[in-house]
Protein backbone atom coordinates (compact mmCIF):
# COMPACT_ATOMS: atom_id res chain seq x y z
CA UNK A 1 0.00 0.00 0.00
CA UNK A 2 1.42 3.62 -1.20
CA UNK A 3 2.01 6.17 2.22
CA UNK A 4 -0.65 8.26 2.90
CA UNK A 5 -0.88 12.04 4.09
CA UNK A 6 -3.49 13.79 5.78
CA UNK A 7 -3.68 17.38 5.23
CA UNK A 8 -5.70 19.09 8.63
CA UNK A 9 -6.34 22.54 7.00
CA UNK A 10 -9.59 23.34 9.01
CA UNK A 11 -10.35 26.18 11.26
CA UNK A 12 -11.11 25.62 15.74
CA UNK A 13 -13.55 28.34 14.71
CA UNK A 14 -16.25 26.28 13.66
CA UNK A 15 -17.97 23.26 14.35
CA UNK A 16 -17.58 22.45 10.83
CA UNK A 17 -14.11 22.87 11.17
CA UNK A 18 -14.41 20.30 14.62
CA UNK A 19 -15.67 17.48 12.89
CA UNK A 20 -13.09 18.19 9.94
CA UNK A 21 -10.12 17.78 12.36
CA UNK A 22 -11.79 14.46 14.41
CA UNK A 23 -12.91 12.77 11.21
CA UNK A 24 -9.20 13.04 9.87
CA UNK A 25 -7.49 11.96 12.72
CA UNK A 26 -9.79 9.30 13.43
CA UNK A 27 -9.21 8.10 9.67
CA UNK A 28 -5.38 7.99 10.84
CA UNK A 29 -6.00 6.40 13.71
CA UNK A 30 -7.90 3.69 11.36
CA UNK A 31 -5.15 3.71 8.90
CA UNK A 32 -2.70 2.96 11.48
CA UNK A 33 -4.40 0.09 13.01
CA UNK A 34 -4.81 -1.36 9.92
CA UNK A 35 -1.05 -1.15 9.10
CA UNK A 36 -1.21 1.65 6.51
CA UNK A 37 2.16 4.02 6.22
CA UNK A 38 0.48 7.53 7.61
CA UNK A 39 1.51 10.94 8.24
CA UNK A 40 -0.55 13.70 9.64
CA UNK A 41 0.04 17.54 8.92
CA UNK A 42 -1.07 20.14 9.82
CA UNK A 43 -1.41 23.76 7.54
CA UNK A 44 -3.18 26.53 6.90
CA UNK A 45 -5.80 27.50 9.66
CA UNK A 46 -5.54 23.76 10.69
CA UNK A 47 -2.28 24.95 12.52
CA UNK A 48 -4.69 26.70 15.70
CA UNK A 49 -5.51 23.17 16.14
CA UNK A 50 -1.89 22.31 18.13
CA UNK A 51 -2.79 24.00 21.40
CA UNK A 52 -5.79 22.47 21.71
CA UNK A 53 -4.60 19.67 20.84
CA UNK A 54 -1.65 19.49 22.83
CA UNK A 55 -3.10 20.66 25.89
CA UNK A 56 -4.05 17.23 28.39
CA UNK A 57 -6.99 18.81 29.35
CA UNK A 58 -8.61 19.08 26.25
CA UNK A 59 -11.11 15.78 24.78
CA UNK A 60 -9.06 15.46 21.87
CA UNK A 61 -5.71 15.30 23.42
CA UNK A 62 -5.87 11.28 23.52
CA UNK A 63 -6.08 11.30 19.92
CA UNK A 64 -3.58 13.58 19.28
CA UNK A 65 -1.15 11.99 21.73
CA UNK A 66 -2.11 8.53 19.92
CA UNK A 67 -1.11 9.68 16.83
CA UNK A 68 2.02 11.79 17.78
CA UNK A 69 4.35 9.10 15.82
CA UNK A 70 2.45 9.83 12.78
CA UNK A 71 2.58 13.60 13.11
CA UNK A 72 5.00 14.79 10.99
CA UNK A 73 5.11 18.14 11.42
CA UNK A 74 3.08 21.67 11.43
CA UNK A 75 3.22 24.70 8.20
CA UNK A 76 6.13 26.97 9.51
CA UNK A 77 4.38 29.69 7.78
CA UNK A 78 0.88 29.41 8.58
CA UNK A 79 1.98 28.76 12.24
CA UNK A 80 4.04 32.17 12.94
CA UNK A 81 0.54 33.60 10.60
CA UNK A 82 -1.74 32.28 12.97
CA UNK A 83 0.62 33.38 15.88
CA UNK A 84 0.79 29.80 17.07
CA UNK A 85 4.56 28.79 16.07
CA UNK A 86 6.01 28.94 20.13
CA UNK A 87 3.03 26.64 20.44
CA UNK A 88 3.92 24.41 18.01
CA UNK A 89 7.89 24.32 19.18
CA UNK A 90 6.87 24.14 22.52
CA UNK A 91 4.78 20.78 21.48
CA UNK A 92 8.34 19.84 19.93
CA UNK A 93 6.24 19.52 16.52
CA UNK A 94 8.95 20.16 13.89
CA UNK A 95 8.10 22.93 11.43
CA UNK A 96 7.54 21.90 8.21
CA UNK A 97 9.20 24.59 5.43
CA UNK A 98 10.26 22.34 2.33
CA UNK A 99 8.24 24.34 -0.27
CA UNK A 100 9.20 28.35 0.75
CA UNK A 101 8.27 27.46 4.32
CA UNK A 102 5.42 25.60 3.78
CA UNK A 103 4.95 21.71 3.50
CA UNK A 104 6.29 20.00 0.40
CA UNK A 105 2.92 18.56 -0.80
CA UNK A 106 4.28 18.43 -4.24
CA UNK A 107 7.19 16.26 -2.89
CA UNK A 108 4.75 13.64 -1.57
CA UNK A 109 2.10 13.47 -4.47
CA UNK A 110 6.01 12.73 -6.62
CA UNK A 111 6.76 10.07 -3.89
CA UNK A 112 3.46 8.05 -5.00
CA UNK A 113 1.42 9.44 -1.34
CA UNK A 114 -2.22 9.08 -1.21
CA UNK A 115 -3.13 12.95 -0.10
CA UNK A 116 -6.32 12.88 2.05
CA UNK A 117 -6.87 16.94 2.86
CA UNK A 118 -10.01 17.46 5.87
């Protein structure tokens, strides 16, 4: 089976944007068990998901923390955008910057990746 990446792109703003982020981790976390080759990053708005996320008190922190070995890393960019990069170090989530410090989603479709994008 090729690698897969999921893209978390949605927004804490919304409860759209909730059920965005828990569908595609819970797809990961399915992935995983199943044996699948699966990385998890987060860009764009999705990045004001990491504090949340990495906070224990929050519901979704399990989740996160269950899929830390698949989370590759977080959109350098979007991050110091969204004001959330000491965050994201903090979390000691590396910064992702291959493509003019953003993720190289290019490299991964060329590496044969499925892209998944919630």
């Amino acid at each position: 089976m090729q690698p897969i990446t999921l893209y978390i792109l949605s927004s804490p703003e919304t409860q759209e944007g909730l059920g965005r982020l828990v569908n595609g981790l819970e797809i990961a976390r399915d992935l995983v068990q199943q044996g699948a080759s699966v990385e998890v990053v987060f860009d764009g708005a999705g990045t004001k998901w990491i504090p949340e996320l990495t906070h224990p008190e929050s519901k979704l922190h399990p989740l996160f923390e269950a899929l830390r070995p698949q989370i590759v890393g977080v959109c350098a960019f979007c991050s110091s955008a969204y004001g959330v990069q000491e965050q994201v170090q903090a979390a000691g989530i590396p910064l992702l910057q291959e493509n003019n410090g953003h993720p190289g989603i290019a490299t991964r479709l060329l590496q044969n990746h499925h892209v998944l994008t919630f």
